[in-house]
N, C-alpha and C. Protein backbone atom coordinates (compact mmCIF):
# COMPACT_ATOMS: atom_id res chain seq x y z
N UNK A 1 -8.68 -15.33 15.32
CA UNK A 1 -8.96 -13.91 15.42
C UNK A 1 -9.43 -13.36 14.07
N UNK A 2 -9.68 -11.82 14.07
CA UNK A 2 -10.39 -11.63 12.98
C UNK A 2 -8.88 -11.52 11.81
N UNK A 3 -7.81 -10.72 12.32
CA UNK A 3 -6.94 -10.47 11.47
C UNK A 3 -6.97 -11.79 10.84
N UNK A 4 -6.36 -12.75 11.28
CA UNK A 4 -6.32 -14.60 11.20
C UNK A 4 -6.59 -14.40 10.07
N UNK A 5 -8.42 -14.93 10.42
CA UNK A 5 -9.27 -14.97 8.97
C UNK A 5 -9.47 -14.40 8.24
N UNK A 6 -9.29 -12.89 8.36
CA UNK A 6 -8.62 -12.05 6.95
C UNK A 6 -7.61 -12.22 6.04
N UNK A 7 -6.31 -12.58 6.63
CA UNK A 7 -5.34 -12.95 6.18
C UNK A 7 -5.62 -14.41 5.19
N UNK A 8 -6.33 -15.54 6.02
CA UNK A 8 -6.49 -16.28 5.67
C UNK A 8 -7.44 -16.14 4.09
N UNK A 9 -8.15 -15.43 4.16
CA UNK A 9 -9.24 -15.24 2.65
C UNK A 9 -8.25 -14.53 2.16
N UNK A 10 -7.56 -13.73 2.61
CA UNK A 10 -6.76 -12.74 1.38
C UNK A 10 -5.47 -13.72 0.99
N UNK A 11 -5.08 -15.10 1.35
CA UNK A 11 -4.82 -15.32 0.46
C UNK A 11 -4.89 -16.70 -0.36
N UNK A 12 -6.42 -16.95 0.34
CA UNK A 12 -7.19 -18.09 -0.81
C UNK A 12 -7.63 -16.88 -2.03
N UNK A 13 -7.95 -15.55 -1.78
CA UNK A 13 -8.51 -15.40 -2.95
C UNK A 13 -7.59 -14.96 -3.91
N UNK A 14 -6.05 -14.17 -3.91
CA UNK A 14 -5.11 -14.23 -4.27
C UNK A 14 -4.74 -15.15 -5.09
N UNK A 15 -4.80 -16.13 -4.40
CA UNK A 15 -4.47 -17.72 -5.05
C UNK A 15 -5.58 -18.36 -5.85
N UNK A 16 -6.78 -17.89 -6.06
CA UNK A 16 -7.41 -18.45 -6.98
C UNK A 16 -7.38 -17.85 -8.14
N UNK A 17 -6.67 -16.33 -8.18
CA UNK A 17 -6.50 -15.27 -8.76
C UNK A 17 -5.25 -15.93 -9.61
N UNK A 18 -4.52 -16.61 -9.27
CA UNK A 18 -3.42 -16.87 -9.84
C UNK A 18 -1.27 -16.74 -9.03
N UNK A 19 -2.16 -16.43 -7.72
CA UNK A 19 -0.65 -15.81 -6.97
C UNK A 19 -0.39 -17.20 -6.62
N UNK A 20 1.38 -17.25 -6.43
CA UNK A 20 2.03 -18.61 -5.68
C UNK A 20 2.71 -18.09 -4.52
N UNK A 21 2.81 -18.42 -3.44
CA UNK A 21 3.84 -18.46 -2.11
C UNK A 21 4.48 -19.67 -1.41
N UNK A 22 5.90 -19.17 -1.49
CA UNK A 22 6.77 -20.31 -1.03
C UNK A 22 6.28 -20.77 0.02
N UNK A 23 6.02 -22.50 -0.01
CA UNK A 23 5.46 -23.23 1.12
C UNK A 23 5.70 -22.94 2.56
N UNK A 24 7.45 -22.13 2.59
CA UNK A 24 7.57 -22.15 4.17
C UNK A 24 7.84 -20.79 4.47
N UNK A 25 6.76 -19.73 4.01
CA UNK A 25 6.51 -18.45 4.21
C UNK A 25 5.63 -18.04 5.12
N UNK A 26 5.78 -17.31 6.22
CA UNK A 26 5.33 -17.08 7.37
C UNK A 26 4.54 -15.37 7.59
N UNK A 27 3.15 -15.19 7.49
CA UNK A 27 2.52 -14.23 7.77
C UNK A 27 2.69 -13.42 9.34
N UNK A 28 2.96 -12.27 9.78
CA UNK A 28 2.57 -12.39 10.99
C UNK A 28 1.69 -11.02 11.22
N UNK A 29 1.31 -10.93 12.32
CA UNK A 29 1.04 -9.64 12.92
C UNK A 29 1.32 -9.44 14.61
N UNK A 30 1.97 -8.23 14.35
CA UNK A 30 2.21 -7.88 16.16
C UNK A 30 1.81 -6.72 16.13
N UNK A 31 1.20 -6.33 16.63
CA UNK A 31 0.22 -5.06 17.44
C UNK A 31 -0.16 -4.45 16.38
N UNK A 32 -0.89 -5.19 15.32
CA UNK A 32 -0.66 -4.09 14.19
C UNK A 32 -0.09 -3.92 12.98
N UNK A 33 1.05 -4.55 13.25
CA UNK A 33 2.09 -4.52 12.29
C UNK A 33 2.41 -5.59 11.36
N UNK A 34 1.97 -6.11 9.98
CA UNK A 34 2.14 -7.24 9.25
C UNK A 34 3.96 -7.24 8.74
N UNK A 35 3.96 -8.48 8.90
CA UNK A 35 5.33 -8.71 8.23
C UNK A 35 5.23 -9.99 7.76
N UNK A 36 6.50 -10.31 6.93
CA UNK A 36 6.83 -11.50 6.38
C UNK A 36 7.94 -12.25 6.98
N UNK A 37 8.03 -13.42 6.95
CA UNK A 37 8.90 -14.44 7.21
C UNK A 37 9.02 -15.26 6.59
N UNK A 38 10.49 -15.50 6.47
CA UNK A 38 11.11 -16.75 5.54
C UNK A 38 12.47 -17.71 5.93
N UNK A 39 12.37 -18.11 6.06
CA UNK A 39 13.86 -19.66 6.71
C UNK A 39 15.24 -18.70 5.61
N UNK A 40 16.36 -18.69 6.11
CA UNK A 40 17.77 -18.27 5.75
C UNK A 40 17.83 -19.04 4.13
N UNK A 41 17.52 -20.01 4.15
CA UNK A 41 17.48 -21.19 2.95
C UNK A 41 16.90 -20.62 1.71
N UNK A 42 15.47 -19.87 2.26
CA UNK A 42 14.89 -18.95 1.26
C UNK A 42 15.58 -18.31 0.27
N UNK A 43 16.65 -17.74 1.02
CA UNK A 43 17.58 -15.97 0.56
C UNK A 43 17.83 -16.78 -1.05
N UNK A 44 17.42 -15.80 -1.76
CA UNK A 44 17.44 -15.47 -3.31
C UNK A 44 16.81 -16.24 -4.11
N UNK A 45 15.45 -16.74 -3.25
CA UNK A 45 14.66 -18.03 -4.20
C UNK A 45 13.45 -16.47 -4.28
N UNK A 46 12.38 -17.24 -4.62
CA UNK A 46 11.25 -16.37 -4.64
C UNK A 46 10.35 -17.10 -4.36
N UNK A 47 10.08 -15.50 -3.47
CA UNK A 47 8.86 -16.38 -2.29
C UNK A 47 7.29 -15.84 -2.95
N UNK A 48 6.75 -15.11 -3.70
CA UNK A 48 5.56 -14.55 -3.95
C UNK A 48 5.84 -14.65 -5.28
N UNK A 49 4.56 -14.94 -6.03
CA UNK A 49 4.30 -14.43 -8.03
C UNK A 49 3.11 -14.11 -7.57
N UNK A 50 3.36 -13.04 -8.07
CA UNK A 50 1.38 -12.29 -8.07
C UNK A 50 1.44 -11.55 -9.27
N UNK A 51 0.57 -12.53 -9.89
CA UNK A 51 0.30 -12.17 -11.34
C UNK A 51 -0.33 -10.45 -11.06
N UNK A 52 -0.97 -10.03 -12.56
CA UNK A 52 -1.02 -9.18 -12.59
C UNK A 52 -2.83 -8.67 -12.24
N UNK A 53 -3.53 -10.10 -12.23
CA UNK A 53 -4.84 -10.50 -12.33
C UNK A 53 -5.04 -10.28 -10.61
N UNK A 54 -4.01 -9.88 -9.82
CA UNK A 54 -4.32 -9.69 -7.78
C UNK A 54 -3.84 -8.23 -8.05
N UNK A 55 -3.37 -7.02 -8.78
CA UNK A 55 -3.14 -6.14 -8.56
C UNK A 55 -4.57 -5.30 -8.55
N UNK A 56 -4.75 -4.58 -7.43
CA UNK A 56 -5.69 -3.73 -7.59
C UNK A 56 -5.13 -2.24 -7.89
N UNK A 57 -5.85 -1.19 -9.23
CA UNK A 57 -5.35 -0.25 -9.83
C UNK A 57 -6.31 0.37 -8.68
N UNK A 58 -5.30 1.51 -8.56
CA UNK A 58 -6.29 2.48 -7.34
C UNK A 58 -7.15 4.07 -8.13
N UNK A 59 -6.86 3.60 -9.54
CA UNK A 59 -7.68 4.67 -10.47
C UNK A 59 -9.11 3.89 -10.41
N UNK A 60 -9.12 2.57 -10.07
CA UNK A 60 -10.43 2.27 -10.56
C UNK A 60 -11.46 1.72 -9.13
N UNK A 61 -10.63 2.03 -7.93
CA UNK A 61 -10.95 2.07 -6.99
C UNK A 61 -11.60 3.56 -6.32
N UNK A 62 -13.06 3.88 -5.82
CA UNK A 62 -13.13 4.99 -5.11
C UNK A 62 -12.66 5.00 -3.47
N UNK A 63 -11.70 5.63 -2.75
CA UNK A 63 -11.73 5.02 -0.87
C UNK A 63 -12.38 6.70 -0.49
N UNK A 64 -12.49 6.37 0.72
CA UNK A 64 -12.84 7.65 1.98
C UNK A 64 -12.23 7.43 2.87
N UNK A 65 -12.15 7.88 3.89
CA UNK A 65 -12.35 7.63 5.35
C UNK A 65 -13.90 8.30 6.43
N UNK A 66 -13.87 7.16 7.04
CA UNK A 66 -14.88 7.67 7.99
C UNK A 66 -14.60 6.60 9.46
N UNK A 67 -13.56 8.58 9.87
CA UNK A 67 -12.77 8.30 11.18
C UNK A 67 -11.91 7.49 10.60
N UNK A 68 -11.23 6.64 11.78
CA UNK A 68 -10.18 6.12 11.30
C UNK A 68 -10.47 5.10 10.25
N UNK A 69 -11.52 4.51 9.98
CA UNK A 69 -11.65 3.45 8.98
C UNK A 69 -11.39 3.76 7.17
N UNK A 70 -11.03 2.81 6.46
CA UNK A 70 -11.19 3.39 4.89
C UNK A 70 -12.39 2.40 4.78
N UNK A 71 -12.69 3.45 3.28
CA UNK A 71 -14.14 2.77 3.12
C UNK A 71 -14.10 2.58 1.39
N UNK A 72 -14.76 1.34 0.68
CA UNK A 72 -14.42 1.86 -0.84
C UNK A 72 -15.86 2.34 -1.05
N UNK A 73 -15.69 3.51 -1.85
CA UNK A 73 -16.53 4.18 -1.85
C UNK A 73 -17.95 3.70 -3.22
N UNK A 74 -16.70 3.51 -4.05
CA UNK A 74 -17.24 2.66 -5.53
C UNK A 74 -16.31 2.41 -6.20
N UNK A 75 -16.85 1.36 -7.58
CA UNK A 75 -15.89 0.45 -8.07
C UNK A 75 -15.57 1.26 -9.94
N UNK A 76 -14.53 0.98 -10.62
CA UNK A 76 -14.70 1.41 -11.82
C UNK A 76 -15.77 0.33 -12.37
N UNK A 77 -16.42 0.32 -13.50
CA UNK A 77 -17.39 -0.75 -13.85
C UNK A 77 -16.61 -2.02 -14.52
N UNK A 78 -14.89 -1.38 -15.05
CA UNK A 78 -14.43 -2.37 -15.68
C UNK A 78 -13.63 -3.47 -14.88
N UNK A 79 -13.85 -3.26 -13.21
CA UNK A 79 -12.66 -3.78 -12.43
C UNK A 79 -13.60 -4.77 -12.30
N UNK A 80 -12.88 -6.40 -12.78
CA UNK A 80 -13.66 -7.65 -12.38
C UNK A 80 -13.85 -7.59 -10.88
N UNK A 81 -14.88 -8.24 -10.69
CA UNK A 81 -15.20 -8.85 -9.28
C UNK A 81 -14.32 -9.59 -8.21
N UNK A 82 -13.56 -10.05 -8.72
CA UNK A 82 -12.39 -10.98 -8.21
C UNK A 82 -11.90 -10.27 -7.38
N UNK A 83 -11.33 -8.93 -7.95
CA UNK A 83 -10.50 -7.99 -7.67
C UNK A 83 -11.14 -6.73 -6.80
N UNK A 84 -12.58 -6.80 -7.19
CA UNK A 84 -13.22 -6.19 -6.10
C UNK A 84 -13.35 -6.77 -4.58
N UNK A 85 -13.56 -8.04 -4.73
CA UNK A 85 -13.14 -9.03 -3.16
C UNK A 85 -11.89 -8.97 -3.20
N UNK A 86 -10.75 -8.91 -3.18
CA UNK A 86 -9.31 -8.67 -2.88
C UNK A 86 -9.14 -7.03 -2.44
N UNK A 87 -9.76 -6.80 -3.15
CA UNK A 87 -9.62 -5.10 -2.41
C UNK A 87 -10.51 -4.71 -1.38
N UNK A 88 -12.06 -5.59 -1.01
CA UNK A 88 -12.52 -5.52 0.07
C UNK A 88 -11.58 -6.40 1.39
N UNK A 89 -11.08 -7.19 0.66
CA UNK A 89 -10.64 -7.82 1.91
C UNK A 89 -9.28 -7.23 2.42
N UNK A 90 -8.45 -6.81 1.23
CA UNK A 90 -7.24 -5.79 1.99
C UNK A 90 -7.50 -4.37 3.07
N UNK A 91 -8.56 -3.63 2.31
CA UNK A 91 -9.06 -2.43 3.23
C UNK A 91 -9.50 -2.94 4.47
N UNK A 92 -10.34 -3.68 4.32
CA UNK A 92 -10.59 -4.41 5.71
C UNK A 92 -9.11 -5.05 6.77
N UNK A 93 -8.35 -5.38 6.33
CA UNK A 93 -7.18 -5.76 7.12
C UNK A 93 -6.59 -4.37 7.56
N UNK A 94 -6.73 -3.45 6.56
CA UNK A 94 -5.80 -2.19 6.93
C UNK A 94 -6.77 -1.50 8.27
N UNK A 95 -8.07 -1.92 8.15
CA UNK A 95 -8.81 -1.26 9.31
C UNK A 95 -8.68 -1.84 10.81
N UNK A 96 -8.72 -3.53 10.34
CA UNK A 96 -8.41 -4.09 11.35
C UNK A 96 -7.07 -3.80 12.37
N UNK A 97 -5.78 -3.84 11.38
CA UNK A 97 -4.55 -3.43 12.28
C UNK A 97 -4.12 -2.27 12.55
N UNK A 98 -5.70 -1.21 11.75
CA UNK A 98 -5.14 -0.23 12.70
C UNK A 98 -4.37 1.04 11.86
N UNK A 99 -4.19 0.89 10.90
CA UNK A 99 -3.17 1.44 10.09
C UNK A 99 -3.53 2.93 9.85
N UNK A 100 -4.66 3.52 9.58
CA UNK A 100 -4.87 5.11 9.78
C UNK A 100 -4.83 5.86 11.33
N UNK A 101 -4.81 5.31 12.16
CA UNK A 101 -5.27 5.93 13.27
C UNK A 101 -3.30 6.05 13.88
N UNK A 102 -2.22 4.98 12.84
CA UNK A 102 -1.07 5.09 12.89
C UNK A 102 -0.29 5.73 12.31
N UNK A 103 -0.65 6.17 11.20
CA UNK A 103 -0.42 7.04 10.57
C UNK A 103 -0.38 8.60 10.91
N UNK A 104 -1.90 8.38 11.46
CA UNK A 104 -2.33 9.74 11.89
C UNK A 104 -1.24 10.39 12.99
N UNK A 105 -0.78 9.26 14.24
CA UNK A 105 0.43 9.08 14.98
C UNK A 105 2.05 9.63 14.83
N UNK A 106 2.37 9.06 13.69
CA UNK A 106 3.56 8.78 13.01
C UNK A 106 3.77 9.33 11.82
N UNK A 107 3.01 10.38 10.94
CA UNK A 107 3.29 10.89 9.93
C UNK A 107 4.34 11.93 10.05
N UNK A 108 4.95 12.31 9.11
CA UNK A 108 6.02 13.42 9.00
C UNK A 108 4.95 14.67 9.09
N UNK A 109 4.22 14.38 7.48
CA UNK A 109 3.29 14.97 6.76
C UNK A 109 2.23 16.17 7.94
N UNK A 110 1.90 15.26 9.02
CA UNK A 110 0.52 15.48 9.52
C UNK A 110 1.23 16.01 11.02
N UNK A 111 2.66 15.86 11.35
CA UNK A 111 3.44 16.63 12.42
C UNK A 111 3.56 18.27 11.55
N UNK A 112 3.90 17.81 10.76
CA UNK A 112 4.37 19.08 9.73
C UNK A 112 3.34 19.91 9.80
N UNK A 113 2.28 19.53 9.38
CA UNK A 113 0.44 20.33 8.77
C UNK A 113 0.06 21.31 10.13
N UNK A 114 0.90 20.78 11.68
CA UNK A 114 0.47 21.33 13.01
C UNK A 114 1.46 22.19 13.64
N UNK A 115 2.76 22.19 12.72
CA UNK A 115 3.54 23.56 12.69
C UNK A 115 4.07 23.68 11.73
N UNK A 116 3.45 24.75 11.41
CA UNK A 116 3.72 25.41 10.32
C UNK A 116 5.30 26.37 10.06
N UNK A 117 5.41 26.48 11.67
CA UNK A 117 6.72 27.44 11.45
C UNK A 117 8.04 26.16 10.96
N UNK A 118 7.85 25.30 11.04
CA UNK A 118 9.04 24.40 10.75
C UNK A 118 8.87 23.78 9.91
N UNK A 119 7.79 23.39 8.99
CA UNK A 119 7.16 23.54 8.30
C UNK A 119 8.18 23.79 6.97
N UNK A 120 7.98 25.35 7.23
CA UNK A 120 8.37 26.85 6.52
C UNK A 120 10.25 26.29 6.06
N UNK A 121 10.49 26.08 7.27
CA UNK A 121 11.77 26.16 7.35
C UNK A 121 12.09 24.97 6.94
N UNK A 122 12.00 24.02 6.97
CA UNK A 122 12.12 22.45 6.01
C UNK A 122 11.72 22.89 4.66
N UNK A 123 10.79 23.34 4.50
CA UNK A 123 10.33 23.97 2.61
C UNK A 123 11.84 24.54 2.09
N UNK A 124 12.36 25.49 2.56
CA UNK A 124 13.16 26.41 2.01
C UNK A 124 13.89 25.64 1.74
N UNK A 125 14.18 24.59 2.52
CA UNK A 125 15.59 23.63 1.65
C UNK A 125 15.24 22.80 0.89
N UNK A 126 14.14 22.78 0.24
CA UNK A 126 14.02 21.67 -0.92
C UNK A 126 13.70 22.54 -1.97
N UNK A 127 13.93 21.95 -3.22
CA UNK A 127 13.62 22.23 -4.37
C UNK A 127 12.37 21.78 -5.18
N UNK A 128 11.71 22.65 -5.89
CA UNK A 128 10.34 22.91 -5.99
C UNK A 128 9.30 22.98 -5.31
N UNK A 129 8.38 23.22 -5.85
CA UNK A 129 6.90 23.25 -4.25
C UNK A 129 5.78 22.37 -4.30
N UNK A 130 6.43 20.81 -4.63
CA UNK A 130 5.87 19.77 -4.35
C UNK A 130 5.46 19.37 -2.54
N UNK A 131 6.76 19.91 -2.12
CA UNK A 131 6.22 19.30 -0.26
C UNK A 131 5.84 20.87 0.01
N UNK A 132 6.26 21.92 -0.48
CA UNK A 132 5.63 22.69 0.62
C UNK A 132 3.76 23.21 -0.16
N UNK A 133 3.43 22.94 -1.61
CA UNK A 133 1.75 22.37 -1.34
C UNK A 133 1.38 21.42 -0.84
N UNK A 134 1.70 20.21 -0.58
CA UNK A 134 1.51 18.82 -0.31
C UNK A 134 1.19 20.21 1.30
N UNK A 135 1.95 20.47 2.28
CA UNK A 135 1.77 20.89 3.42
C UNK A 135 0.46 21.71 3.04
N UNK A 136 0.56 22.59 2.60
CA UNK A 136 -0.12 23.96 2.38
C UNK A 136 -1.79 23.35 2.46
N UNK A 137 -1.96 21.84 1.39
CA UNK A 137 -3.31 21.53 1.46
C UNK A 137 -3.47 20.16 2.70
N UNK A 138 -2.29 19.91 3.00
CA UNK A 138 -2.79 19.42 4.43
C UNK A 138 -3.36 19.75 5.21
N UNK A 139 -3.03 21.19 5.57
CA UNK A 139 -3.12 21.95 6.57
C UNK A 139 -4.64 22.64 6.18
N UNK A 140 -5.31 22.57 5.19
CA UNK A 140 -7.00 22.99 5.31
C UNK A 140 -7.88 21.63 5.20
N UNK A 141 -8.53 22.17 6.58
CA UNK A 141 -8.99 21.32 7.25
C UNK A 141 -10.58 20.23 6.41
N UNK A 142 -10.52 20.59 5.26
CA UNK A 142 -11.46 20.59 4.36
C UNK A 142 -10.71 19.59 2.96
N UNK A 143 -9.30 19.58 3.26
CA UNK A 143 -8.87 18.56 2.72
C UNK A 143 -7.72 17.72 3.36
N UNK A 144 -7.83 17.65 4.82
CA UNK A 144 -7.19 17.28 5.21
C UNK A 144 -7.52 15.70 5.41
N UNK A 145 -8.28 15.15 6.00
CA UNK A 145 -8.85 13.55 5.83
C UNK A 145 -8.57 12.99 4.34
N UNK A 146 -8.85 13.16 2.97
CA UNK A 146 -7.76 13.11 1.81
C UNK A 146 -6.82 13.18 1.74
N UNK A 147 -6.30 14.38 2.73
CA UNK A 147 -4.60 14.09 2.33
C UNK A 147 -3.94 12.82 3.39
N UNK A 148 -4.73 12.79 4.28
CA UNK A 148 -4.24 11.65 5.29
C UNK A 148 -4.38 10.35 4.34
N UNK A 149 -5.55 9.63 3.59
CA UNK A 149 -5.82 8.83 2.75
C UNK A 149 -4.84 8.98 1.57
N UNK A 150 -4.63 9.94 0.91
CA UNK A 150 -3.55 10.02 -0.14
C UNK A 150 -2.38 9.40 0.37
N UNK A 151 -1.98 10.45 1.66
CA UNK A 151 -0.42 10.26 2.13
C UNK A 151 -0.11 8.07 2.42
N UNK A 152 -1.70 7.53 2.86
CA UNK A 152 -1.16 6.80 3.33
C UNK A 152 -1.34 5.55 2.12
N UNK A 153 -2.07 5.67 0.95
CA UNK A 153 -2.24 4.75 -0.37
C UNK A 153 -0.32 5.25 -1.07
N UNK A 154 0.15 6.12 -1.22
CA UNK A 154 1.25 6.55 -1.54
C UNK A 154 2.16 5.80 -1.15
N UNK A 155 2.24 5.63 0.16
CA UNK A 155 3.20 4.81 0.55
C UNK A 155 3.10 3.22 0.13
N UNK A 156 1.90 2.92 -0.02
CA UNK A 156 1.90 1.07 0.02
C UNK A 156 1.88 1.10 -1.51
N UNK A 157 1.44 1.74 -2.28
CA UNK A 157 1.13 1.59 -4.34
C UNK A 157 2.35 1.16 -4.75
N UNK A 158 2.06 0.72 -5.73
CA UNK A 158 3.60 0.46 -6.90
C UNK A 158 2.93 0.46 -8.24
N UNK A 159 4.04 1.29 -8.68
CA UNK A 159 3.79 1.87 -10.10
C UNK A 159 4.22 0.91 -11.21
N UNK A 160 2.99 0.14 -11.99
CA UNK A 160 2.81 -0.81 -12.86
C UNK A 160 2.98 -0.03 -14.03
N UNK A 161 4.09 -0.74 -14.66
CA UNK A 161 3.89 -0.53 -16.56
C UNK A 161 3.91 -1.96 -17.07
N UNK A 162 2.76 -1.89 -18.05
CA UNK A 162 2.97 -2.98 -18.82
C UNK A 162 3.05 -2.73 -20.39
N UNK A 163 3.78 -2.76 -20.89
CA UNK A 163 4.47 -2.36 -22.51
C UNK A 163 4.32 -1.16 -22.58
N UNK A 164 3.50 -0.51 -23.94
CA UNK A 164 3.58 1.23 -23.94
C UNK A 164 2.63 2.05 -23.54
N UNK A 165 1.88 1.19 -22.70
CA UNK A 165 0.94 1.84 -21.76
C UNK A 165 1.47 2.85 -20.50
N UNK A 166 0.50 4.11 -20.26
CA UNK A 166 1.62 4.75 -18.99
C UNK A 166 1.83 4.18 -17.95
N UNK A 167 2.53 4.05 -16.94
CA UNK A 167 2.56 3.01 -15.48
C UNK A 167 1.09 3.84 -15.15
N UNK A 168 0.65 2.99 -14.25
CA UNK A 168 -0.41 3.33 -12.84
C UNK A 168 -0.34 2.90 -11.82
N UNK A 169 -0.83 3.41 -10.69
CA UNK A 169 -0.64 2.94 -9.72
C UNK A 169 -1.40 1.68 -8.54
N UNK A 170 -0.96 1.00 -7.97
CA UNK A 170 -1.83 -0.41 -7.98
C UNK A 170 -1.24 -0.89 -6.44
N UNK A 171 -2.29 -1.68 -5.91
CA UNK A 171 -1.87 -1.70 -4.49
C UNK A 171 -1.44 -3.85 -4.64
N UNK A 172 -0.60 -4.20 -3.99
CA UNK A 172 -0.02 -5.26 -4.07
C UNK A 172 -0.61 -6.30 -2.93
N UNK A 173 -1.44 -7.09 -3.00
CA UNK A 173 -2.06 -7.91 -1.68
C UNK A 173 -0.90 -8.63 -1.28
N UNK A 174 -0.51 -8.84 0.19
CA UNK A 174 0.52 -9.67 0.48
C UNK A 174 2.48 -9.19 0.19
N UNK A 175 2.63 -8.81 -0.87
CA UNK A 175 3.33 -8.16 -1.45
C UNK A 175 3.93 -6.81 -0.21
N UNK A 176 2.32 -6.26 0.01
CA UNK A 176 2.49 -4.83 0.60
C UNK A 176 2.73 -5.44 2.25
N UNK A 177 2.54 -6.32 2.46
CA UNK A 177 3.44 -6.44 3.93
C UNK A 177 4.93 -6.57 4.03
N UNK A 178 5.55 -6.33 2.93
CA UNK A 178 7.09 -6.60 3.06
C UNK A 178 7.54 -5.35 3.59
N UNK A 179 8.65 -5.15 4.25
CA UNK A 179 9.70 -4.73 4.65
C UNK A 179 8.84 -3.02 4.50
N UNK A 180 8.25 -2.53 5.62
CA UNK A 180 8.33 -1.28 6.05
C UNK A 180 8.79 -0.87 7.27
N UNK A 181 9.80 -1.39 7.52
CA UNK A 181 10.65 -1.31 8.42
C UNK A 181 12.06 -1.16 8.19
N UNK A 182 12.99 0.12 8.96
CA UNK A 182 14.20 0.39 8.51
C UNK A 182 15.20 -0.78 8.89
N UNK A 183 14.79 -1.75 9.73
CA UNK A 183 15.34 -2.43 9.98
C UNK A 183 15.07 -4.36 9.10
N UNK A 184 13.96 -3.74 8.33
CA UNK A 184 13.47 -5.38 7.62
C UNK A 184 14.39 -5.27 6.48
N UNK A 185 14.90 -7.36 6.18
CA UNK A 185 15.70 -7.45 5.64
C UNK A 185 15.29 -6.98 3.79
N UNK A 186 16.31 -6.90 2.83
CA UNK A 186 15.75 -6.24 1.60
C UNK A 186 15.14 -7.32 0.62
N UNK A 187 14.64 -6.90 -0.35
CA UNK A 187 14.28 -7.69 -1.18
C UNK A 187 13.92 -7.05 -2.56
N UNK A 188 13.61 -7.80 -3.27
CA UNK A 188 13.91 -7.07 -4.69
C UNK A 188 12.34 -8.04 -5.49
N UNK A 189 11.76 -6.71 -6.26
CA UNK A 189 10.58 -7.00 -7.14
C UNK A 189 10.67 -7.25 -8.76
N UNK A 190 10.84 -8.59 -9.03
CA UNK A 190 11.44 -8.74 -9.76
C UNK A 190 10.22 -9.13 -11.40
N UNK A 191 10.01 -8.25 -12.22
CA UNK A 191 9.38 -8.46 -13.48
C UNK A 191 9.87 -9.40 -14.72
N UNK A 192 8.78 -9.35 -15.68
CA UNK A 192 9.24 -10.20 -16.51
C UNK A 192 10.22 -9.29 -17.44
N UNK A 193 11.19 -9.92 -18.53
CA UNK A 193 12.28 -9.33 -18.54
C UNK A 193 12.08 -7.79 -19.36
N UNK A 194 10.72 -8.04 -20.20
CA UNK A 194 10.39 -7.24 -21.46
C UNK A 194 10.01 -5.67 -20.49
N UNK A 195 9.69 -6.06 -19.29
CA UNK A 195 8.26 -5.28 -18.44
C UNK A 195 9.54 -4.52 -17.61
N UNK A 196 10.57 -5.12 -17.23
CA UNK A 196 11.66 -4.77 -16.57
C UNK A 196 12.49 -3.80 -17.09
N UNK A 197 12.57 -3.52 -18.49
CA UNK A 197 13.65 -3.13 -18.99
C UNK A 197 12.69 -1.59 -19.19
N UNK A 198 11.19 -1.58 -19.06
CA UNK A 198 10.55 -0.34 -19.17
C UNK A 198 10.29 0.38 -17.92
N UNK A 199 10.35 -0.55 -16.81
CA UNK A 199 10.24 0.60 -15.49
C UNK A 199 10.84 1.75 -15.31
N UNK A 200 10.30 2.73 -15.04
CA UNK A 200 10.95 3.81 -14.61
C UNK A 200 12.06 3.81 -13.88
């Protein structure tokens, strides 16, 4: 299938990039939905190294949408090529299974943006007016396809620091199929020790 052979290039090119995965690590997809698998034996080995050479920074990435698909729009000039095929081939998986048109489904964000009166009333109990602009520019219809694209890069990014540089934000190939599920088992992202002790 097409997912298959997506999966399959995303992670020969990963791996030429420099990533390792435990031999008896299991990709899947059901309706949509990527997950990981690993044998009980696994528990507390490590199953993924993905250097830092497979992270794609999403400052140096342009996306859109058009309809449900993402699209990259353009590249920074400094992002190697490597990493430009790893990020064509992830967007492409996210189109394939589907993932905006699920979102669009299943958001808090985008239930919220279509009543406003409850909306209102969820705002008042939080502190500051981070969610109730986040709503406010959902809800115009002129930035609303962005905020759907924002809301849904937000969720999959992880915020990279490397020494005294500021973190940024960077999308994880392979990595980002773990556990988005309240029910998937946990796991822990584990840095080198210098890089660890600076995370936020």
């Amino acid at each position: 299938t097409e997912i298959k052979d997506c999966l399959e290039t995303l992670l020969a090119q990963t791996r030429s990039n420099g990533a390792v995965f435990a031999d008896d690590l299991v990709l899947k997809c059901t309706n949509g939905q990527m997950s990981i698998e690993a044998p009980p034996t696994e528990a507390g080995r490590t199953l993924i190294k993905l250097p830092r050479s497979c992270l794609i920074p999403l400052e140096q990435i342009s996306l859109a949408l058009s309809g449900d698909d993402i699209q990259i729009k353009s590249y920074d000039s400094a992002l190697p090529e490597t990493l430009r095929a790893i990020a064509q081939t992830l967007v492409r998986l996210y189109n394939l299974t589907g993932k905006i048109p699920e979102l669009r489904r299943t958001s808090a964000i985008v239930f919220l943006s279509h009543h406003p009166a409850l909306a209102e009333i969820i705002s008042s109990g939080r502190s500051g007016e981070g969610f109730k602009n986040l709503i406010k520019k959902i809800s115009l219809p002129e930035h609303f396809e962005q905020s759907i694209l924002e809301n849904f890069t937000n969720c999959r990014s992880f915020s990279y620091k490397n020494g005294e540089n500021p973190p940024f934000s960077v999308l994880m190939p392979i990595v980002d199929f773990l556990n988005h599920h309240i029910n998937g088992a946990r796991f822990e992202i584990l840095l080198p020790v210098k890089e660890k002790k600076e995370m936020p």
